[in-house]
Protein backbone atom coordinates (compact mmCIF):
# COMPACT_ATOMS: atom_id res chain seq x y z
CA UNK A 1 0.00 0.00 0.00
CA UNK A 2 1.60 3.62 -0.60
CA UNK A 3 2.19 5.49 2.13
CA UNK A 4 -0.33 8.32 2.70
CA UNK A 5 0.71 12.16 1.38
CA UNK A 6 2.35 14.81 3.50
CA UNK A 7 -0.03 16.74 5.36
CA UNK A 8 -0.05 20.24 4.23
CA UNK A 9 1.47 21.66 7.74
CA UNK A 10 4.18 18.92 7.26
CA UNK A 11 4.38 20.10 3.95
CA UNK A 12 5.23 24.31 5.00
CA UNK A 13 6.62 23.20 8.25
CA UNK A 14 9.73 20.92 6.27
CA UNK A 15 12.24 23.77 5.34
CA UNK A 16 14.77 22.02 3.11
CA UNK A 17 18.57 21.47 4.30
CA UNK A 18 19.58 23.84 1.31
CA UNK A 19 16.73 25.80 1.49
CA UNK A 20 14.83 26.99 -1.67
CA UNK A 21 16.47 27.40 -5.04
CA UNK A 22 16.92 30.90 -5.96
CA UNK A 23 13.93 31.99 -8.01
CA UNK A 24 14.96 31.26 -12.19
CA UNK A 25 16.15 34.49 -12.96
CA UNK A 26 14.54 34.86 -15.88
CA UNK A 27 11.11 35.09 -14.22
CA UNK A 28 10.57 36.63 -10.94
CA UNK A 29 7.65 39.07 -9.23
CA UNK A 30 8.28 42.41 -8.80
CA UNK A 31 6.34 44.48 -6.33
CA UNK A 32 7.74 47.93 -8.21
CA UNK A 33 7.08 48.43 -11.72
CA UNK A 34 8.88 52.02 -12.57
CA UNK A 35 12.52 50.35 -12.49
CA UNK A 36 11.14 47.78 -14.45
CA UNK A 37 9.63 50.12 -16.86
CA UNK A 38 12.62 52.35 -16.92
CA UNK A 39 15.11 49.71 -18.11
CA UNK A 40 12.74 49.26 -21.19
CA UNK A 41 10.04 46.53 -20.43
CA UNK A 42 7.28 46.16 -22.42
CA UNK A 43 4.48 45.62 -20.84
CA UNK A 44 1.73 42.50 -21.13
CA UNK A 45 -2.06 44.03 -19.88
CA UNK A 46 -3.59 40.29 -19.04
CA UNK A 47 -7.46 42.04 -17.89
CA UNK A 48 -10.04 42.23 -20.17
CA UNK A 49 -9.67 43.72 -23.54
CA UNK A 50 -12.11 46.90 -22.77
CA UNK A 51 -10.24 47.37 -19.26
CA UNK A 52 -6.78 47.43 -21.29
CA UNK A 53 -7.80 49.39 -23.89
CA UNK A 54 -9.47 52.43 -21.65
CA UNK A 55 -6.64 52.50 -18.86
CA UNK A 56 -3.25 50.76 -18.17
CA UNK A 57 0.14 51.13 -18.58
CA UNK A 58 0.93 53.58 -21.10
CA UNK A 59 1.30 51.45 -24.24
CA UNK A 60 0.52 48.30 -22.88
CA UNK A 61 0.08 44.95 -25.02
CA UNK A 62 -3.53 43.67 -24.09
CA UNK A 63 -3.81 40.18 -23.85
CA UNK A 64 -6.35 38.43 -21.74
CA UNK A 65 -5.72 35.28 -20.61
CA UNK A 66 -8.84 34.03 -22.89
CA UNK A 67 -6.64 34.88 -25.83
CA UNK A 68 -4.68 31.55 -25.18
CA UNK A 69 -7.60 29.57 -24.91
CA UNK A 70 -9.76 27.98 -26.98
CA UNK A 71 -13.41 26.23 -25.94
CA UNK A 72 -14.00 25.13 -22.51
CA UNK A 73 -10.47 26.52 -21.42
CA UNK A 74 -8.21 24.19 -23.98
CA UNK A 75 -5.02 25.49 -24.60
CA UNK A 76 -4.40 26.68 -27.65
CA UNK A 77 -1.70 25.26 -29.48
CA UNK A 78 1.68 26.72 -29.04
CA UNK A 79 1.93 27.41 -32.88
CA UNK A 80 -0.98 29.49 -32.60
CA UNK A 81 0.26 31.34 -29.37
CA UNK A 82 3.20 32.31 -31.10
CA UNK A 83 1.01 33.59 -34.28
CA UNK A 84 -0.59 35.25 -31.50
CA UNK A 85 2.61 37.31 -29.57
CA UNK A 86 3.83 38.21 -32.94
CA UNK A 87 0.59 39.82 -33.54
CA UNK A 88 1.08 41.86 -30.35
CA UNK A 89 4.87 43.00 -31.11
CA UNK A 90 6.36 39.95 -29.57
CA UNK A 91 9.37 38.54 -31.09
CA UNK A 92 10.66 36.82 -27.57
CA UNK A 93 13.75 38.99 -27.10
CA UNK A 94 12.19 41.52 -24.87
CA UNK A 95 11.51 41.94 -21.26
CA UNK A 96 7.81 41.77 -20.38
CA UNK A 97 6.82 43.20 -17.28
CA UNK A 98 3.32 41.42 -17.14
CA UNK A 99 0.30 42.57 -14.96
CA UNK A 100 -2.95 42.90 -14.42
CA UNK A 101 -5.55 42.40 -11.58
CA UNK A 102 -6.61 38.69 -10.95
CA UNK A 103 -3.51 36.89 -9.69
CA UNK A 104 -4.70 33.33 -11.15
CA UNK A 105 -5.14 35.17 -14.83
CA UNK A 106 -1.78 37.01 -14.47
CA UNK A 107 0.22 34.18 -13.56
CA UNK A 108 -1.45 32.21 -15.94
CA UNK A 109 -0.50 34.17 -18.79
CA UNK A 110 3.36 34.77 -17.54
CA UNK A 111 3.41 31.04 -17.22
CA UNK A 112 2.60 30.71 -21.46
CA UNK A 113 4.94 33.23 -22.19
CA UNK A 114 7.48 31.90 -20.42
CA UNK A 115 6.62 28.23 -21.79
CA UNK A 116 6.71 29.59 -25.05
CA UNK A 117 10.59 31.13 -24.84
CA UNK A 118 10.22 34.50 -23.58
CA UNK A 119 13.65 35.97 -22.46
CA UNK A 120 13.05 37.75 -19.18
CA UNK A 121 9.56 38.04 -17.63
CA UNK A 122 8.68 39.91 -14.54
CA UNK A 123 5.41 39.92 -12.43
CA UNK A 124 3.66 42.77 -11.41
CA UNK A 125 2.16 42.24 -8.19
CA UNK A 126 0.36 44.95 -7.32
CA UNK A 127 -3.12 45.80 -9.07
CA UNK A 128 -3.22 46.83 -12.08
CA UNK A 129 -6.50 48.46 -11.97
CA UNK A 130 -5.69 50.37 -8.51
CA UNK A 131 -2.67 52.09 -10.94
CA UNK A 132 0.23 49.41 -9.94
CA UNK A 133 1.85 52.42 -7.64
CA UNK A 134 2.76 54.17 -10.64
CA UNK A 135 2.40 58.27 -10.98
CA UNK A 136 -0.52 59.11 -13.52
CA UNK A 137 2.18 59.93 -16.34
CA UNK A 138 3.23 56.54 -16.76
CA UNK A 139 -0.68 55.69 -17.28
CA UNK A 140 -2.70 55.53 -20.76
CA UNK A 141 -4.75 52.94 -22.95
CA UNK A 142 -3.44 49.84 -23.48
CA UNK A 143 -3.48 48.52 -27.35
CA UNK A 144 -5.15 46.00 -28.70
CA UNK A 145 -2.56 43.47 -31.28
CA UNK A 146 -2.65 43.42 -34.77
CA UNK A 147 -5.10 41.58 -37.48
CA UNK A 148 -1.90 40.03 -39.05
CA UNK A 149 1.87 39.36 -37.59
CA UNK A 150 3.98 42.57 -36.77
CA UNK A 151 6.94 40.37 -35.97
CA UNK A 152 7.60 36.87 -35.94
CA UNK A 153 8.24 35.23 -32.29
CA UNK A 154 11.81 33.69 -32.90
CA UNK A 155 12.31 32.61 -29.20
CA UNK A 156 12.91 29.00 -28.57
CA UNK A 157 9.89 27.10 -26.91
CA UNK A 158 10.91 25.81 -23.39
CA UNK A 159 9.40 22.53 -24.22
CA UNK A 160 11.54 20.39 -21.84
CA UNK A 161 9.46 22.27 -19.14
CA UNK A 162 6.16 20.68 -20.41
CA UNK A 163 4.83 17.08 -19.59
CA UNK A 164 2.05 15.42 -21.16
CA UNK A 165 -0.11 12.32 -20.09
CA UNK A 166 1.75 9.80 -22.09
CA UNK A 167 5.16 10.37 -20.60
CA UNK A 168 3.69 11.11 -16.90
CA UNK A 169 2.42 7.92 -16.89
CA UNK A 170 5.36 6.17 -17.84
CA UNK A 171 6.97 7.58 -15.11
CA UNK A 172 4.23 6.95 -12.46
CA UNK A 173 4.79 2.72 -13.89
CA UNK A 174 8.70 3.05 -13.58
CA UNK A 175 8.39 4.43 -9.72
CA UNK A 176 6.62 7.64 -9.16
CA UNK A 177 7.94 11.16 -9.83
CA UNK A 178 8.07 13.80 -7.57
CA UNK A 179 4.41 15.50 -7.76
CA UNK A 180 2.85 18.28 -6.59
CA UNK A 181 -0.90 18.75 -6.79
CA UNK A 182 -1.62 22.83 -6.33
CA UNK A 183 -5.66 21.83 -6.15
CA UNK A 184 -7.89 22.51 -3.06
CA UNK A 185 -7.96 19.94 -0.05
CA UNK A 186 -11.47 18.81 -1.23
CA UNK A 187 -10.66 18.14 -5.00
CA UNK A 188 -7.23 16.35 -4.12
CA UNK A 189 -8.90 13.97 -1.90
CA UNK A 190 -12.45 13.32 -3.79
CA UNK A 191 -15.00 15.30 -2.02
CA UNK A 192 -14.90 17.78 -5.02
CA UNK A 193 -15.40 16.08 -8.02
CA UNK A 194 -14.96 18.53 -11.62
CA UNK A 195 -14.99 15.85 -14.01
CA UNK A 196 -15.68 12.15 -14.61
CA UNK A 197 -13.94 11.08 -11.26
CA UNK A 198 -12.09 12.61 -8.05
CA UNK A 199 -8.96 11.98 -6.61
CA UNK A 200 -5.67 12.79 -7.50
CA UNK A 201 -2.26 11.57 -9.68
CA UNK A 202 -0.45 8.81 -7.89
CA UNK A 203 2.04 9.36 -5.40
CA UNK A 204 1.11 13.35 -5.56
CA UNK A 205 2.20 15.89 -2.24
CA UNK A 206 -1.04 18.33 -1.86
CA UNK A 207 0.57 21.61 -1.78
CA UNK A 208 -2.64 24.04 -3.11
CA UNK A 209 -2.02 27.44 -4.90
CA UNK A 210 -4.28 29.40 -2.33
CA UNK A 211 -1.84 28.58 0.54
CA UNK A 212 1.38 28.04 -1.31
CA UNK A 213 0.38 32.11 -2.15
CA UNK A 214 -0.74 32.55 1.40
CA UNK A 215 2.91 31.30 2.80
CA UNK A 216 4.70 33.07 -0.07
CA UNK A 217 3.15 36.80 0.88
CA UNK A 218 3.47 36.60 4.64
CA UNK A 219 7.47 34.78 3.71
CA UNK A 220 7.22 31.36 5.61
CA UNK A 221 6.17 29.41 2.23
CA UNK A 222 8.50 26.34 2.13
CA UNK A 223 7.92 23.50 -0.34
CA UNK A 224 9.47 20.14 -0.10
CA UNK A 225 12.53 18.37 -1.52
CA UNK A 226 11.43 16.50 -4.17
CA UNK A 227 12.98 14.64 -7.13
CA UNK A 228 12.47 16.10 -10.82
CA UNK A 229 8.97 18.27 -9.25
CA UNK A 230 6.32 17.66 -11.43
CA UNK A 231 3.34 20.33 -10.87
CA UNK A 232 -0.33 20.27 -12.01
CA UNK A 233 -3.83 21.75 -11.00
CA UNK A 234 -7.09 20.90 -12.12
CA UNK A 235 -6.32 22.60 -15.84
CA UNK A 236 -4.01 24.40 -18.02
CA UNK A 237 -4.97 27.57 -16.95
CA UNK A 238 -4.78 27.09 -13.08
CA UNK A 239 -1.91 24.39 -13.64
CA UNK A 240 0.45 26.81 -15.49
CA UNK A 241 -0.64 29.47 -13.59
CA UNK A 242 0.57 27.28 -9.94
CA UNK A 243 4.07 26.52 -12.22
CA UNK A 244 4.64 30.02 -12.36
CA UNK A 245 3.88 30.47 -8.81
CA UNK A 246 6.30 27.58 -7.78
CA UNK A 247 9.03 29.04 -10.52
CA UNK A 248 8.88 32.67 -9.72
CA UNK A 249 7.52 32.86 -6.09
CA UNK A 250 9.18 29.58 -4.45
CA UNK A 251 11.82 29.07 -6.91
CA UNK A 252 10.99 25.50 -7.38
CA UNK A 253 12.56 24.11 -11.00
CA UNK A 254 9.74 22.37 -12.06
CA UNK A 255 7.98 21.09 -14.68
CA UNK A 256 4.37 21.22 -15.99
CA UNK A 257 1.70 18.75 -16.61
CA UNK A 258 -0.32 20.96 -18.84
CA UNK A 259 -3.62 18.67 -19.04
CA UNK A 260 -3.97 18.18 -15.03
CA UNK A 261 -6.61 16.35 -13.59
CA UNK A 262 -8.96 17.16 -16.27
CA UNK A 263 -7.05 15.22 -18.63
CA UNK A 264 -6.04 12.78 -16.17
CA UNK A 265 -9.59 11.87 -14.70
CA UNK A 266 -10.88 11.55 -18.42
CA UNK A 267 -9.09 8.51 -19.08
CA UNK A 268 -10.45 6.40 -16.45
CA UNK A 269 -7.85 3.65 -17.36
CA UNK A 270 -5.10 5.73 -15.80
CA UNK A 271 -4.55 5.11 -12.07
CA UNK A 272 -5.67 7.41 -9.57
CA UNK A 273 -5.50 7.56 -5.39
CA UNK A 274 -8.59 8.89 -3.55
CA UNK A 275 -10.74 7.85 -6.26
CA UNK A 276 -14.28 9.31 -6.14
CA UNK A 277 -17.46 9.62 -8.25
CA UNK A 278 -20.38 12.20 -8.80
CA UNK A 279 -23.53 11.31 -7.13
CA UNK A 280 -25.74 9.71 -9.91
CA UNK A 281 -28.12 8.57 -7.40
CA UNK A 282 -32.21 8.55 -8.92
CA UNK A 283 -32.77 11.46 -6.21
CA UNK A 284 -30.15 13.77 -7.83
CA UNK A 285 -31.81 12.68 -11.51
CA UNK A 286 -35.32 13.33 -10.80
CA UNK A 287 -34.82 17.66 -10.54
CA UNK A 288 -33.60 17.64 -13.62
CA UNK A 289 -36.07 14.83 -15.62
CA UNK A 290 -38.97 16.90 -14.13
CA UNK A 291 -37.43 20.31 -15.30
CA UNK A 292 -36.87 18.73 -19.77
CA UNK A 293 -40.36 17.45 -18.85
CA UNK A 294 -41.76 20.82 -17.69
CA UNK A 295 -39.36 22.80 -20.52
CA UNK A 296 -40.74 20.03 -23.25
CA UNK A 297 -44.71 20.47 -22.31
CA UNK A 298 -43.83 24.70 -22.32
CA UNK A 299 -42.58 24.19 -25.71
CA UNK A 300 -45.80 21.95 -26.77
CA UNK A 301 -48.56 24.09 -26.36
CA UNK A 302 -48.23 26.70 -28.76
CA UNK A 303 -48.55 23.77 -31.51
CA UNK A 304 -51.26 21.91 -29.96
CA UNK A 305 -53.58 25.13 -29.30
CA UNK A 306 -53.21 25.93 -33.28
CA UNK A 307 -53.89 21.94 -34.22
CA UNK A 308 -56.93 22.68 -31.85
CA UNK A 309 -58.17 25.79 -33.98
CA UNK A 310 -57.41 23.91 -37.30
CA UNK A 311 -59.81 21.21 -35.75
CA UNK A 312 -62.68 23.83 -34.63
CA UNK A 313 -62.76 25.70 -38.15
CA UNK A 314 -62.97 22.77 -40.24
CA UNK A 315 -65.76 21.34 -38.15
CA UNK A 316 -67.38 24.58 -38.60
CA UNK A 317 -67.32 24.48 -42.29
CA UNK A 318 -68.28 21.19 -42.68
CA UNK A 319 -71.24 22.00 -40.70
CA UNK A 320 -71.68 25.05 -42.54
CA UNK A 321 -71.54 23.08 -46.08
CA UNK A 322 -73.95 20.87 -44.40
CA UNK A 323 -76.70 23.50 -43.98
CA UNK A 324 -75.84 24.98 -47.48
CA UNK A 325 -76.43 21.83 -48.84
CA UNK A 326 -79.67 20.82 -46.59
CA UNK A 327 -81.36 24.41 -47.95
């Protein structure tokens, strides 16, 4: 039987002999965004387009973290991210001070750009929206990228930082990596179920984004020594966005597993610990058969009140041709 997982107080209370690595250099959070700014950043707006376009960072490159997405939050593919930073000015080389207001979005969207090559990325981490602690000068509409390529992104794709199912799973069979699963308590043990099943990835440490951020703003975060760290969260959106937070914040060199337990619970042939299933119970059923039931029967009655007025007038004129007739 494998042991159990770390407890999460285990987890922050086990400061490593070495402690942390130093944060990768080439992404890192910033709390001050006018030295960044003065040593030429450009800067990435990830809020909404309209929120980018009436007020940011003077000159700003808007792009929401729904730009990277396709339906139901699927990643887009990388060769279309790139299409889409060289459409916004992007050719990898620059700095990008990236910011905006959500942390989960911001993070999200350093996380891709980083993935995808990007030199040197810094993290705002003050609000965007509340003006970032900058003087109104250094404020003004953000723009909106380009209909076609302005440059072409030549930056080499950091794909030795991405996992995908295939190759997790062959490493779960040959003796399990070292995983961390950045969901909340109640998804990474079943009680919260998004998907076909609950649980988690084999062998995973729970070490969830809200109190890994927690731990990193009040400085006692610690994350545990753990062999080629492997980090995922339910999606690609909140599992790249818990990378970045475990490259830049905690300095952790790990990798990514981009599909997360999405992916993972999908194919129920993979193994999983904690394993759980949505309640399909008849009670749970019966709302919703009486509410297509009730929806169905709203929908009939326009067409059987006009079948019943066809009905009534050709009665009447057949009794009407009747008399005609009888005269």
């Amino acid at each position: 039987m494998r042991p159990p997982p770390l407890p999460v107080f285990l987890i922050f209370a086990s400061v490593m002999a070495a402690g942390p690595a130093p944060a990768a250099q080439s992404m890192t959070y910033v709390r001050d965004a006018a030295p960044v700014l003065a040593a030429g950043a450009v800067t990435v707006d990830t809020r909404a387009l309209e929120a980018c376009a009436t007020k940011s960072i003077a000159g700003a490159r808007c792009l929401p973290a729904a730009a990277f997405l396709g339906p139901h939050r699927r990643l887009a593919d990388f060769r279309e991210i790139l299409w889409l930073l060289g459409a916004a000015g992007l050719d990898g080389g620059e700095h990008v001070l990236v910011a905006g207001d959500a942390p989960g979005a911001r993070d999200f969207v350093a996380g891709v750009l980083y993935l995808a090559g990007h030199k040197r990325l810094s993290i705002l981490s003050r609000s965007l929206s509340q003006g970032a602690g900058l003087p109104a000068t250094a404020l003004g509409p953000g723009q909106e990228r380009a209909m076609t390529r302005e440059k072409v992104f030549q930056a080499p794709l950091r794909d030795h930082l991405i996992v995908l199912r295939g190759e997790l799973a062959g490493l779960i069979g040959d003796g399990a990596p070292g995983l961390l699963d950045g969901r909340s308590e109640k998804e990474y043990w079943g009680a919260t179920v998004r998907g076909p099943r609950g649980g988690h990835v084999p062998g995973a440490q729970h070490l969830p984004a809200v109190a890994l951020r927690a731990g990193l703003a009040a400085g006692n975060a610690h994350v545990p020594r753990l062999p080629g760290p492997i980090s995922y969260g339910h999606d690609a959106v909140e599992g790249i966005a818990y990378f970045t937070l475990l490259t830049a914040g905690a300095g952790v060199a790990t990798r990514v597993y981009i599909g997360g337990w999405a992916e993972w619970a999908t194919h129920t042939a993979l193994p999983a610990d904690s394993v759980t299933y949505p309640d399909r119970s008849p009670g749970k059923q019966a709302a919703p058969a009486a509410a297509t039931r009730a929806a169905r029967a709203a929908h009939a009655w326009p067409w059987l009140a006009a079948a019943a007025l066809i009905g009534a007038a050709v009665t009447a004129g057949a009794f009407y041709l009747g008399r005609r007739r009888a005269s």
